[in-house]
PDB file of N, CA and C in Angstrom:
ATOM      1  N   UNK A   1    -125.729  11.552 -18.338  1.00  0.00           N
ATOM      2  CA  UNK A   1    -126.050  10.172 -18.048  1.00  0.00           C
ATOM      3  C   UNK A   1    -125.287   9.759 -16.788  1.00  0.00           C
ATOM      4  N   UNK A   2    -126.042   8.960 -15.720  1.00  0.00           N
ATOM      5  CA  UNK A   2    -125.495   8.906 -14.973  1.00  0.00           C
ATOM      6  C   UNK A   2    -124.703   7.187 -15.070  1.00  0.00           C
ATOM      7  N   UNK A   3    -124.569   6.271 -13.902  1.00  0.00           N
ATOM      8  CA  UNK A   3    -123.326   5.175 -13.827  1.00  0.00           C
ATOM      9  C   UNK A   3    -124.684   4.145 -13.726  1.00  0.00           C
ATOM     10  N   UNK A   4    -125.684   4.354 -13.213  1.00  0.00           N
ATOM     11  CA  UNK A   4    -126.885   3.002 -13.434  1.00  0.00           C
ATOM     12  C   UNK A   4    -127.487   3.355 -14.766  1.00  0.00           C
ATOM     13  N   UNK A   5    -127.611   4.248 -15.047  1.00  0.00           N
ATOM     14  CA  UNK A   5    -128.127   4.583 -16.767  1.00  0.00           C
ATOM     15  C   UNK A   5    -127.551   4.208 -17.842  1.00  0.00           C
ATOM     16  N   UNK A   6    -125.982   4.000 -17.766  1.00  0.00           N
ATOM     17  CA  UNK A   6    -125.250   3.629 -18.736  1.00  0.00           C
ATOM     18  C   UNK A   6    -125.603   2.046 -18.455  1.00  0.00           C
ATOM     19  N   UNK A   7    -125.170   1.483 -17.352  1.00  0.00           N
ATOM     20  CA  UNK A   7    -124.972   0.022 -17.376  1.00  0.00           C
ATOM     21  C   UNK A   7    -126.587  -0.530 -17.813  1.00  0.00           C
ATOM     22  N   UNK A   8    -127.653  -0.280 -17.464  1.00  0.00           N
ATOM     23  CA  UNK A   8    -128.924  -0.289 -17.866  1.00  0.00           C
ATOM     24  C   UNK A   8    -129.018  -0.123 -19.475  1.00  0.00           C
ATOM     25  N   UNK A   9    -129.220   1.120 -20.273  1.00  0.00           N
ATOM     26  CA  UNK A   9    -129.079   1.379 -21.405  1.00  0.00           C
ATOM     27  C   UNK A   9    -127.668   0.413 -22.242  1.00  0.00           C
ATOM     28  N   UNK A  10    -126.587  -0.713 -21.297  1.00  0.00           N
ATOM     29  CA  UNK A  10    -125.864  -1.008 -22.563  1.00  0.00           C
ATOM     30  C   UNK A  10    -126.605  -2.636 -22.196  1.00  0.00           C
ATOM     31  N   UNK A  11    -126.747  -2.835 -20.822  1.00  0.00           N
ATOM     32  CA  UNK A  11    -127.535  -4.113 -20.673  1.00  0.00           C
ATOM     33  C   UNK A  11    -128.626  -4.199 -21.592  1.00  0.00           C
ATOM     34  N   UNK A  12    -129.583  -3.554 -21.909  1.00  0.00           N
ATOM     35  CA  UNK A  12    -130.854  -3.694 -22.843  1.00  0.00           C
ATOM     36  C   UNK A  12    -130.352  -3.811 -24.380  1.00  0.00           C
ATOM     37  N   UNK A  13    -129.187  -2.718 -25.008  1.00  0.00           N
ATOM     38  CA  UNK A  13    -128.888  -2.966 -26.069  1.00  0.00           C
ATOM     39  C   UNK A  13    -127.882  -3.879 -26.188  1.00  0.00           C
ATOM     40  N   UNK A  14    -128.220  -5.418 -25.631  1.00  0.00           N
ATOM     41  CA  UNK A  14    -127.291  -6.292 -25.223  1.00  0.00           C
ATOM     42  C   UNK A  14    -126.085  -6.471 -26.838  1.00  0.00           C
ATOM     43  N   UNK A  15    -127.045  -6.970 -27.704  1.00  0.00           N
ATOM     44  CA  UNK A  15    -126.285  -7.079 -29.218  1.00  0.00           C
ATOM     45  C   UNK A  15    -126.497  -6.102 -30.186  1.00  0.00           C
ATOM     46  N   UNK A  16    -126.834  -4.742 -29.709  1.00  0.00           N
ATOM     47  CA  UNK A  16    -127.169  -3.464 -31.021  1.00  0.00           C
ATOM     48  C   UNK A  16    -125.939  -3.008 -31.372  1.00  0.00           C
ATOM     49  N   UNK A  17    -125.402  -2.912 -32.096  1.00  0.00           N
ATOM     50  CA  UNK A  17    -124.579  -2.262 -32.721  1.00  0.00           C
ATOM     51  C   UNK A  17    -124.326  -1.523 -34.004  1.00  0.00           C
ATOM     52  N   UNK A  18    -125.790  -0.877 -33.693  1.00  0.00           N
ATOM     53  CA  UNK A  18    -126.044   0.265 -34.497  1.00  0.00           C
ATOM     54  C   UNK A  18    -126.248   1.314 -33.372  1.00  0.00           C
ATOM     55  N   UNK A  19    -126.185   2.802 -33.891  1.00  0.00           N
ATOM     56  CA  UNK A  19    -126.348   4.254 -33.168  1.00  0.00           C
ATOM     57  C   UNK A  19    -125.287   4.007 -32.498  1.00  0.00           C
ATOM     58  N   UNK A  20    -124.996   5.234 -31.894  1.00  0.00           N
ATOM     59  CA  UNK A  20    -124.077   6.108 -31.637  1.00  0.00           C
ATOM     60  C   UNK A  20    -124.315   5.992 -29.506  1.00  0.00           C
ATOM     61  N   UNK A  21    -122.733   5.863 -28.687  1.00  0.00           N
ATOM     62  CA  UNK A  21    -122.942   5.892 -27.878  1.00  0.00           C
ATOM     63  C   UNK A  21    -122.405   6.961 -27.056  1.00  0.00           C
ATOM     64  N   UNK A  22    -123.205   7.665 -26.199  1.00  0.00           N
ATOM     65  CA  UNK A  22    -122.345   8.730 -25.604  1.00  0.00           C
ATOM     66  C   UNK A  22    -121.084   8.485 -24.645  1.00  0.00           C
ATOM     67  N   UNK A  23    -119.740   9.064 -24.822  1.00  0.00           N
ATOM     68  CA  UNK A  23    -118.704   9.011 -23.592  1.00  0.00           C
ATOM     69  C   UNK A  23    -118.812   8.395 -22.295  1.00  0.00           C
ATOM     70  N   UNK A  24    -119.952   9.165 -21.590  1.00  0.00           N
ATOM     71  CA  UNK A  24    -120.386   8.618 -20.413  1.00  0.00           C
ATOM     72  C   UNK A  24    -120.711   7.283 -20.436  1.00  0.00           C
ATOM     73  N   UNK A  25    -121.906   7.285 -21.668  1.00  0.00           N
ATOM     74  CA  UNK A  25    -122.416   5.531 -21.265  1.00  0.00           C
ATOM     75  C   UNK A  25    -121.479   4.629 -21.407  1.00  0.00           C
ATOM     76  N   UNK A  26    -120.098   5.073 -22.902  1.00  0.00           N
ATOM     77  CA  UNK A  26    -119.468   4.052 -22.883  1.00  0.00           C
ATOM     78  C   UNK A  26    -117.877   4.091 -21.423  1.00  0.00           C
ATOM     79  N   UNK A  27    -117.738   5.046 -20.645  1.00  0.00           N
ATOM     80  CA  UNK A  27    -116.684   4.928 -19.922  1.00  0.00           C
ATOM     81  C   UNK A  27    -117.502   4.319 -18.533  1.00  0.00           C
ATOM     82  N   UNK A  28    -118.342   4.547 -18.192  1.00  0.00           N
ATOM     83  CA  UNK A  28    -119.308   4.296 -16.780  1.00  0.00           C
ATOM     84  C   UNK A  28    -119.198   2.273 -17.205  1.00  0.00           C
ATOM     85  N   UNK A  29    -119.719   2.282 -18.565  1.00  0.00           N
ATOM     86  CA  UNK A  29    -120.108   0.837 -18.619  1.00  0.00           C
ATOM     87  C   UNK A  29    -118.769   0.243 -18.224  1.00  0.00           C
ATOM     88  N   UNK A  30    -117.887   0.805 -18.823  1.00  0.00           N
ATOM     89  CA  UNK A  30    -116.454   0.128 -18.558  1.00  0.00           C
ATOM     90  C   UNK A  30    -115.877   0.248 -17.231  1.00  0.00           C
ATOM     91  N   UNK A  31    -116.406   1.465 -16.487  1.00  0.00           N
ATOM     92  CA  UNK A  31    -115.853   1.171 -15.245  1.00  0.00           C
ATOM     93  C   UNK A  31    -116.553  -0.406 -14.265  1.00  0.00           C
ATOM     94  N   UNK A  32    -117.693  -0.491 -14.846  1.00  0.00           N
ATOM     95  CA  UNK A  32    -118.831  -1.228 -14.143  1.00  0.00           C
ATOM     96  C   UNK A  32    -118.326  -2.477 -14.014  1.00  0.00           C
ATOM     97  N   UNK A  33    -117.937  -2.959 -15.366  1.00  0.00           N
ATOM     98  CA  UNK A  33    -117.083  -4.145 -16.011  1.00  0.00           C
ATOM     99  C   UNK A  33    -116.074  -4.215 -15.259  1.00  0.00           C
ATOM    100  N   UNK A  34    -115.331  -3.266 -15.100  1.00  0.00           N
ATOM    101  CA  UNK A  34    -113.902  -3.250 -14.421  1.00  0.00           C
ATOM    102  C   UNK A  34    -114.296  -4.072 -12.725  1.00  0.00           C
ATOM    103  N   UNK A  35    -115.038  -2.723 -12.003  1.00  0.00           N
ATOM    104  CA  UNK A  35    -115.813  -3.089 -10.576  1.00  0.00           C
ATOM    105  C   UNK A  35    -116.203  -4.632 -10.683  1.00  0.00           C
ATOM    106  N   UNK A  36    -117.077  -4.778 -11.692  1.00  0.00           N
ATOM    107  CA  UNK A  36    -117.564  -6.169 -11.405  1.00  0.00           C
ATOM    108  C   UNK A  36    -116.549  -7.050 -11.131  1.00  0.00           C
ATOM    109  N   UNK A  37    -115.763  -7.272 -12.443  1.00  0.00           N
ATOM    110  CA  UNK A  37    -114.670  -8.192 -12.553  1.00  0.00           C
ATOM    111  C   UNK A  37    -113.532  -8.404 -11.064  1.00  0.00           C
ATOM    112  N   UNK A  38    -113.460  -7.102 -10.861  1.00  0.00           N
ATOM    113  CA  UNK A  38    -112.802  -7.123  -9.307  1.00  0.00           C
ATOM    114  C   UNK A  38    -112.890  -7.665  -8.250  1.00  0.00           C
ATOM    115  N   UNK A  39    -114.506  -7.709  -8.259  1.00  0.00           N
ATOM    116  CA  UNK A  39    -114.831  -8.011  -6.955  1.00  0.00           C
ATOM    117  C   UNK A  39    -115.239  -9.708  -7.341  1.00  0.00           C
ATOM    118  N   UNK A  40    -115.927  -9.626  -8.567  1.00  0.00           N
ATOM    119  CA  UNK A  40    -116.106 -11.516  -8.684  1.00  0.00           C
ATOM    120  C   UNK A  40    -114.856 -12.226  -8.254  1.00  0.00           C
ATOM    121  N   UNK A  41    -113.654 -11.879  -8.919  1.00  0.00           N
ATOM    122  CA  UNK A  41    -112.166 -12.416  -9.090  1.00  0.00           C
ATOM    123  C   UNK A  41    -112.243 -12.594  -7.413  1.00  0.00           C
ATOM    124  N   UNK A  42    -112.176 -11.444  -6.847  1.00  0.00           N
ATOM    125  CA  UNK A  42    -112.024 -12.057  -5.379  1.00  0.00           C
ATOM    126  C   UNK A  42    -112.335 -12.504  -4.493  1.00  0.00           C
ATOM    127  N   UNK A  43    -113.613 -12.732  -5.370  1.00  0.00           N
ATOM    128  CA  UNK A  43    -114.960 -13.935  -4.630  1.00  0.00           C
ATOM    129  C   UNK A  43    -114.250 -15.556  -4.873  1.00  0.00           C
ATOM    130  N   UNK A  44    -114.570 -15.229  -6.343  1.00  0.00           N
ATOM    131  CA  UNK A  44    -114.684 -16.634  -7.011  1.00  0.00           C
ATOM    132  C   UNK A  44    -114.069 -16.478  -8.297  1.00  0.00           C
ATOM    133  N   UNK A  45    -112.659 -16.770  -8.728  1.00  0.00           N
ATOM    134  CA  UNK A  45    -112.330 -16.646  -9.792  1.00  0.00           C
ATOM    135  C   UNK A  45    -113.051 -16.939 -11.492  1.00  0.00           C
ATOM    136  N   UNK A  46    -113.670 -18.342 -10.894  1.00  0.00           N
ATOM    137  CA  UNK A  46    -113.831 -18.850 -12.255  1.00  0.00           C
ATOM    138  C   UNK A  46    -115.802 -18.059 -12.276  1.00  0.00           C
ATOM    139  N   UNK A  47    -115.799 -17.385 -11.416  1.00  0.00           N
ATOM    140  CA  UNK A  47    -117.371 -16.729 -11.538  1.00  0.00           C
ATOM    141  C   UNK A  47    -117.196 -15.429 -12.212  1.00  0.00           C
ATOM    142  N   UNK A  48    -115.847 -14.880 -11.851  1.00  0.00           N
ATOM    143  CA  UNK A  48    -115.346 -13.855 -12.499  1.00  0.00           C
ATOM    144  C   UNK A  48    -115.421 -13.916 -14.324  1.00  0.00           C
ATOM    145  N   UNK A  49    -114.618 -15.665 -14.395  1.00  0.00           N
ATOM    146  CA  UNK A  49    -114.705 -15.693 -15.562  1.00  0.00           C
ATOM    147  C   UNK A  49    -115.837 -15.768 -16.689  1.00  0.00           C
ATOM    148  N   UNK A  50    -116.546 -16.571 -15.910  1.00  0.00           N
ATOM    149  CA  UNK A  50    -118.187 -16.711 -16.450  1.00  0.00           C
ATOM    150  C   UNK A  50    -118.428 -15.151 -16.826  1.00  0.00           C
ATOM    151  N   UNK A  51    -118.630 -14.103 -15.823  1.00  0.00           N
ATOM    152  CA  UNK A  51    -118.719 -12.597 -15.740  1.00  0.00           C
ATOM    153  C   UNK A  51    -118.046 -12.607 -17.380  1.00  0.00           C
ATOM    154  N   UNK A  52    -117.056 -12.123 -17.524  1.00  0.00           N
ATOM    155  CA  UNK A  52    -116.357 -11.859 -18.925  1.00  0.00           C
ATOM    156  C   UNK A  52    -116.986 -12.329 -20.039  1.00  0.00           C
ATOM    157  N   UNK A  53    -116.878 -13.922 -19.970  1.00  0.00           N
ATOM    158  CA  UNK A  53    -118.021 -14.242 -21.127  1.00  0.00           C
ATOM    159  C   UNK A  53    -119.566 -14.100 -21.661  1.00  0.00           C
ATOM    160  N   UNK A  54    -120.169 -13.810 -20.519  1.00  0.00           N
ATOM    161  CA  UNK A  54    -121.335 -13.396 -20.743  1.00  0.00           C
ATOM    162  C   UNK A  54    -121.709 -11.406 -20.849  1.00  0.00           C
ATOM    163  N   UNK A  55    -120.181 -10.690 -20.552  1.00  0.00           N
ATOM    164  CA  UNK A  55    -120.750  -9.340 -20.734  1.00  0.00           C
ATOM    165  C   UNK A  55    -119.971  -9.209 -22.403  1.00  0.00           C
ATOM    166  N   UNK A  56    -118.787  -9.794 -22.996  1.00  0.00           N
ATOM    167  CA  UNK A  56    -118.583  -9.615 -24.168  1.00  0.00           C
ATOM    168  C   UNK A  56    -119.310  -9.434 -24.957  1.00  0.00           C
ATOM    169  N   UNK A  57    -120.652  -9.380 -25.571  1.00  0.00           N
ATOM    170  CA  UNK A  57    -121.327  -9.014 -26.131  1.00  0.00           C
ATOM    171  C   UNK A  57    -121.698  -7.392 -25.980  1.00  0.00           C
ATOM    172  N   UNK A  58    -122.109  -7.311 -25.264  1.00  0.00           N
ATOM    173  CA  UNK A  58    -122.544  -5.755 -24.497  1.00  0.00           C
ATOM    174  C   UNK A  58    -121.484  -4.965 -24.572  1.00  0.00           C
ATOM    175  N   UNK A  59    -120.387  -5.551 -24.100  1.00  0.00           N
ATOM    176  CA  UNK A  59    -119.438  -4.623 -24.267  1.00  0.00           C
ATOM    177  C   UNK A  59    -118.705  -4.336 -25.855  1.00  0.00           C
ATOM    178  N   UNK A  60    -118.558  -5.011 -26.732  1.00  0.00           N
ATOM    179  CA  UNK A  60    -117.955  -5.003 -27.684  1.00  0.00           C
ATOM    180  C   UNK A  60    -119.409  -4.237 -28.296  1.00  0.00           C
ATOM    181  N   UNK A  61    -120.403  -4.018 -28.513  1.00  0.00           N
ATOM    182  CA  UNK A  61    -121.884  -3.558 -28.628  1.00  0.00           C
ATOM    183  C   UNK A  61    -121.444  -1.795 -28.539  1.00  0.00           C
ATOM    184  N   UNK A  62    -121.537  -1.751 -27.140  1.00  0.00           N
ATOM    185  CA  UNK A  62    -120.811  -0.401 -26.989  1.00  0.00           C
ATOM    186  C   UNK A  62    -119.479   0.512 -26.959  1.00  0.00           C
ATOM    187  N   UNK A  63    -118.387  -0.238 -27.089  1.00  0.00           N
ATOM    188  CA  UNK A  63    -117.687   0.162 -28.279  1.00  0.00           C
ATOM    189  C   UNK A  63    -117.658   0.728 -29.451  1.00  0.00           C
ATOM    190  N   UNK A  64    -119.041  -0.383 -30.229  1.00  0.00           N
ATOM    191  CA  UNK A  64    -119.071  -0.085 -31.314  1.00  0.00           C
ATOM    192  C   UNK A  64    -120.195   0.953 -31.561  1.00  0.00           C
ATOM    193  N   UNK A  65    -120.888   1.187 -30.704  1.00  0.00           N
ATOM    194  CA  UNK A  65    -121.725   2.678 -30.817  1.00  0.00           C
ATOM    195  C   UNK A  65    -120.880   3.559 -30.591  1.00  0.00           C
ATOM    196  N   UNK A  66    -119.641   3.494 -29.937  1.00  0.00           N
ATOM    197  CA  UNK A  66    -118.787   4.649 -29.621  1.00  0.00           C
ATOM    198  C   UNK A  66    -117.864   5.103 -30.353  1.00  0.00           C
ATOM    199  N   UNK A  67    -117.670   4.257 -31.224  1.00  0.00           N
ATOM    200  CA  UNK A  67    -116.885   4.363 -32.376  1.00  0.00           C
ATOM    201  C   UNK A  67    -117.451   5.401 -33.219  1.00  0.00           C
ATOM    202  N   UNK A  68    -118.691   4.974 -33.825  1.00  0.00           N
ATOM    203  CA  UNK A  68    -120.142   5.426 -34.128  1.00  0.00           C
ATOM    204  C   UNK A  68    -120.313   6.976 -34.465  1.00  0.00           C
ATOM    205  N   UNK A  69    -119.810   7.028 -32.816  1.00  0.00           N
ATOM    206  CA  UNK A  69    -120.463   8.513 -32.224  1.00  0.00           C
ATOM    207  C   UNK A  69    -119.232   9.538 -32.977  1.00  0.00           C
ATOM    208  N   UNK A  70    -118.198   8.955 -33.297  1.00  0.00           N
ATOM    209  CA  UNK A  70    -116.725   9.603 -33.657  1.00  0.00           C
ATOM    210  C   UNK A  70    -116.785   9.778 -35.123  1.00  0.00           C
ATOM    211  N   UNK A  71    -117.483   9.088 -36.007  1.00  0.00           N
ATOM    212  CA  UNK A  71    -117.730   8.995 -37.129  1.00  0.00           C
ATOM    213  C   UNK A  71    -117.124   7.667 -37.985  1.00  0.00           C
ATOM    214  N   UNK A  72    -116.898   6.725 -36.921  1.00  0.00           N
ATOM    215  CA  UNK A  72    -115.970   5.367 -37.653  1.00  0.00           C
ATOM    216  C   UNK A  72    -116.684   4.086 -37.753  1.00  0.00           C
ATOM    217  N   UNK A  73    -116.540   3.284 -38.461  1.00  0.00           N
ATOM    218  CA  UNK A  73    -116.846   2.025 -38.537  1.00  0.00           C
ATOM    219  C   UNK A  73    -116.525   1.434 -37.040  1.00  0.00           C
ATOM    220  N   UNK A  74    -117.358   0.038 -36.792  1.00  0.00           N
ATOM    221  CA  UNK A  74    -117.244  -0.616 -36.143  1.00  0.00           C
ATOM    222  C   UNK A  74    -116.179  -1.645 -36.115  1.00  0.00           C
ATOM    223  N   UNK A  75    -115.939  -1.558 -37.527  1.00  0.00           N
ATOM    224  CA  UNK A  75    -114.552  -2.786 -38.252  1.00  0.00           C
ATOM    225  C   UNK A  75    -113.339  -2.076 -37.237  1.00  0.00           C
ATOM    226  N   UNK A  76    -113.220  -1.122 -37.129  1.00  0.00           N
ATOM    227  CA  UNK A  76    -111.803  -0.496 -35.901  1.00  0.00           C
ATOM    228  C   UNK A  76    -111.639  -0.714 -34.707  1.00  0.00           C
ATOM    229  N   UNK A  77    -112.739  -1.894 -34.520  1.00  0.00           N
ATOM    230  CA  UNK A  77    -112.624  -2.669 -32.940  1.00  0.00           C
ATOM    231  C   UNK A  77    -111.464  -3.625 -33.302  1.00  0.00           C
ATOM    232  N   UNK A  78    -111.766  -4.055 -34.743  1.00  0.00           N
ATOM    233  CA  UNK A  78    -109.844  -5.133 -35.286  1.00  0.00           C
ATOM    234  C   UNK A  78    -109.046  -4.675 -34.617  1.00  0.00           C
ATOM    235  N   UNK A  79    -109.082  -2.976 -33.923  1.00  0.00           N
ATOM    236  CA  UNK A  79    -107.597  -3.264 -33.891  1.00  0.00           C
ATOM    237  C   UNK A  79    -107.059  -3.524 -32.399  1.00  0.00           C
ATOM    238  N   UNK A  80    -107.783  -3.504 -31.873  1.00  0.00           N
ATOM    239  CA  UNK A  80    -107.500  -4.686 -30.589  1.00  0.00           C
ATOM    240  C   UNK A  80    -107.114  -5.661 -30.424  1.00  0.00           C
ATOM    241  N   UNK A  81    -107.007  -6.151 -31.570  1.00  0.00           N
ATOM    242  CA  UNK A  81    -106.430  -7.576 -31.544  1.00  0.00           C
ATOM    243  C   UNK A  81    -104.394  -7.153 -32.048  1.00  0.00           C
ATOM    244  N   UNK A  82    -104.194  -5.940 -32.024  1.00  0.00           N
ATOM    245  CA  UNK A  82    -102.985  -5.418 -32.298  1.00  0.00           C
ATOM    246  C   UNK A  82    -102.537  -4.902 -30.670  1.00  0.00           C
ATOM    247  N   UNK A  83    -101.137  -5.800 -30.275  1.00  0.00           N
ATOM    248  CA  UNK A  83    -100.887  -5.224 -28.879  1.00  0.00           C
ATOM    249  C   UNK A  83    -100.531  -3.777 -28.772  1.00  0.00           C
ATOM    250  N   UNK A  84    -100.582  -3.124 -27.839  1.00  0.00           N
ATOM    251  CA  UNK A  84    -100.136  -2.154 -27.374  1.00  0.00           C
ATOM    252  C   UNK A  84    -100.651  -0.730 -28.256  1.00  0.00           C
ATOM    253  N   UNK A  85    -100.442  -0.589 -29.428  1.00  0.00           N
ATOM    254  CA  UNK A  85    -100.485   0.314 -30.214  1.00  0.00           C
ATOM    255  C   UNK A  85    -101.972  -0.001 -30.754  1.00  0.00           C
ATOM    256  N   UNK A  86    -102.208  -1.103 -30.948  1.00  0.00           N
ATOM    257  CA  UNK A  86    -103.715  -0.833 -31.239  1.00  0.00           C
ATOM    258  C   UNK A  86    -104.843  -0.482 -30.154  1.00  0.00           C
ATOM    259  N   UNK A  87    -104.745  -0.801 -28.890  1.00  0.00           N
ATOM    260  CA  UNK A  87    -105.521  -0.477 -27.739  1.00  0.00           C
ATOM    261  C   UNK A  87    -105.072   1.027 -27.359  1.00  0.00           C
ATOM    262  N   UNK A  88    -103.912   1.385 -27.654  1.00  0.00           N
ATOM    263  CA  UNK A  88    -103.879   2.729 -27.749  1.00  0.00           C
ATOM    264  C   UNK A  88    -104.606   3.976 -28.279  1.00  0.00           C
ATOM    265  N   UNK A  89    -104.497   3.255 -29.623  1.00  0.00           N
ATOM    266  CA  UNK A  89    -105.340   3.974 -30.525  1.00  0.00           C
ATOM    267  C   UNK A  89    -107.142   3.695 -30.324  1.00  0.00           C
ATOM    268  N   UNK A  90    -107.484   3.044 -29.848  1.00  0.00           N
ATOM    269  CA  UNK A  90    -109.223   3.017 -29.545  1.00  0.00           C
ATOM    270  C   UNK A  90    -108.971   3.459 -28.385  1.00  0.00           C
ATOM    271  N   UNK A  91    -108.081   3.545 -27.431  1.00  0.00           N
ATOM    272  CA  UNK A  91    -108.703   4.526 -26.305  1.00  0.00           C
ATOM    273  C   UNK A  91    -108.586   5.766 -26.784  1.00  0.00           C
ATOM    274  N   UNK A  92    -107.648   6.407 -27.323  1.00  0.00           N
ATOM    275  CA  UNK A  92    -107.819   7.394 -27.595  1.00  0.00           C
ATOM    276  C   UNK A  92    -108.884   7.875 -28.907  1.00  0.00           C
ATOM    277  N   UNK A  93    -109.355   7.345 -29.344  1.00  0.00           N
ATOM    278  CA  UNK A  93    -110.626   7.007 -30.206  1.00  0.00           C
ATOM    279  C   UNK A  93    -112.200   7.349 -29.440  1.00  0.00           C
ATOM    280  N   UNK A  94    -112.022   6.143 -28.627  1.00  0.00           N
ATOM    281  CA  UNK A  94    -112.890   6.361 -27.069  1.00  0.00           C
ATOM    282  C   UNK A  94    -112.941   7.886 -26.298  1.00  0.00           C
ATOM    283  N   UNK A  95    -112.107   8.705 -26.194  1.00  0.00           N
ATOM    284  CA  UNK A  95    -112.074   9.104 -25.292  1.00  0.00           C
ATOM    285  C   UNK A  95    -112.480  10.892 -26.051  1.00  0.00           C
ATOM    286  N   UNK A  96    -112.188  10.169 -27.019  1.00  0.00           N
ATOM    287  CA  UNK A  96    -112.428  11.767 -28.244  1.00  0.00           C
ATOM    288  C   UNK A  96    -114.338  12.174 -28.332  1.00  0.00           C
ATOM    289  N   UNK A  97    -114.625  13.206 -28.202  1.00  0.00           N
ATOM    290  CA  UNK A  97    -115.369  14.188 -28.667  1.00  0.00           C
ATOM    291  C   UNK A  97    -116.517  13.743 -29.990  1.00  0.00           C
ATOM    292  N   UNK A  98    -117.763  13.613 -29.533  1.00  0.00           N
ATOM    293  CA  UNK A  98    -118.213  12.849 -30.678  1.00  0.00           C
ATOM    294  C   UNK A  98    -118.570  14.163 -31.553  1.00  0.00           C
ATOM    295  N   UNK A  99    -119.222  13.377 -32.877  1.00  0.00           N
ATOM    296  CA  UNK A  99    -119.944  14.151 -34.086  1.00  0.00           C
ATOM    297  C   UNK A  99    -121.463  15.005 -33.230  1.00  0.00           C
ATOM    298  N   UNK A 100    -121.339  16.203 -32.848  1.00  0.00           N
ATOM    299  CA  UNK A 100    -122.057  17.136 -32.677  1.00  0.00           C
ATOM    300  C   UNK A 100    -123.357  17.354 -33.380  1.00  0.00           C
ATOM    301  N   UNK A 101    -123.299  17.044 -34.627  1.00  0.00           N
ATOM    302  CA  UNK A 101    -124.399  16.834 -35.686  1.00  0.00           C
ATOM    303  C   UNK A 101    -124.858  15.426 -36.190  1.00  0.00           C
ATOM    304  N   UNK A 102    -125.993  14.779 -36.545  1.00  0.00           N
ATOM    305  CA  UNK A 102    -126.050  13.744 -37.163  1.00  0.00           C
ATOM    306  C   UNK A 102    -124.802  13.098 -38.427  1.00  0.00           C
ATOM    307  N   UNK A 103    -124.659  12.037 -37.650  1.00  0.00           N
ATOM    308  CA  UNK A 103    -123.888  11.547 -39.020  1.00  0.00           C
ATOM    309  C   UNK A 103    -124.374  10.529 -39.487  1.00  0.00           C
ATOM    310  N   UNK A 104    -123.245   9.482 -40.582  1.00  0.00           N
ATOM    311  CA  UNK A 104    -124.010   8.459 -41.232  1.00  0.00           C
ATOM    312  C   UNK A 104    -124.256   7.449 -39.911  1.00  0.00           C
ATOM    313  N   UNK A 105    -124.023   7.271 -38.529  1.00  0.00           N
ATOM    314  CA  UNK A 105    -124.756   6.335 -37.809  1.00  0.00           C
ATOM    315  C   UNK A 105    -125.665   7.125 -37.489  1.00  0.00           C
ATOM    316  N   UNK A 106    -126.219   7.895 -37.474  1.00  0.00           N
ATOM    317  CA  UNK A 106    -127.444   8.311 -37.111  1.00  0.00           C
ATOM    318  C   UNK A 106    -127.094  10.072 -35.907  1.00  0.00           C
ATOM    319  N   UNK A 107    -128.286   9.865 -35.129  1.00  0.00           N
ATOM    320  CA  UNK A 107    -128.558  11.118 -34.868  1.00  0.00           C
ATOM    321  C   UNK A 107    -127.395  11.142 -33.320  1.00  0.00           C
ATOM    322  N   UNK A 108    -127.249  12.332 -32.424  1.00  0.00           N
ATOM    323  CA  UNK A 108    -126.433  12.268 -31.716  1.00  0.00           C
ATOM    324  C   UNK A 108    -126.774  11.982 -30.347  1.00  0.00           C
ATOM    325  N   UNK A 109    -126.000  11.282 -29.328  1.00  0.00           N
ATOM    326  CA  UNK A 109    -126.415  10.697 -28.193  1.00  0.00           C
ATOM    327  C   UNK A 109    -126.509  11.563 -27.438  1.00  0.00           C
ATOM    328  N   UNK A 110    -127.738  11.587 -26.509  1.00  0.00           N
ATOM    329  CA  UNK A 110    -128.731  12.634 -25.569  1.00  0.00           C
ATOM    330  C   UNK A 110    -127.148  13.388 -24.789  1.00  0.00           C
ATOM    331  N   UNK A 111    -126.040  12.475 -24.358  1.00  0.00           N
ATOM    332  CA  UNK A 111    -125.574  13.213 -23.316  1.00  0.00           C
ATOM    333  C   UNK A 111    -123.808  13.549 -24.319  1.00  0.00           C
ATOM    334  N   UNK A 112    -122.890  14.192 -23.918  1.00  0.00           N
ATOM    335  CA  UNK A 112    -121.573  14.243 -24.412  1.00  0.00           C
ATOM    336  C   UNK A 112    -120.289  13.985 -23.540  1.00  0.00           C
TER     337      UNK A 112
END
């Protein structure tokens, strides 16, 4: 998957948070987020901010397919709301190797 495929494919599944998301789609989307946010902020701060509130959906969306893809509930996005040690633990969550075979979210995402 390439970096317009991910942001495309998480834009359309704006609020799905069902199936499973591949690595790529979910690290590309996040870089995108990142890029965006960068460059709004140094446009126009409070356009930046608008930016944030309107991609939270999408993004917390694909997370939770990525979770998915690992074999976990979506409920383990909670732990973000835990400093330091909980964002620890979902990146490294994130960054892990999905389920190779179908699991209980379903079947496995086209790319790894």
């Amino acid at each position: 998957m390439n970096f317009f495929d991910a942001i495309k494919i998480c834009l359309s599944k704006y609020v799905d948070f069902t199936g499973r998301a591949a690595r790529s789609e979910f690290w590309y989307f996040v870089l995108f987020v990142l890029l965006a946010e960068l460059c709004l902020g140094i446009i126009y701060r409070p356009l930046a901010m608008a930016f944030n509130l309107a991609i939270i959906l999408p993004h917390l969306a694909v997370g939770a397919r990525r979770l998915h893809d690992t074999d976990r509930s979506a409920w383990w996005l909670l732990l973000g709301f835990i400093p330091v040690v909980g964002w620890i633990v979902l990146i490294i969550w994130y960054c892990q190797r999905g389920d190779e075979q179908t699991n209980r979210f379903g079947h496995p995402p086209y790319a790894a």
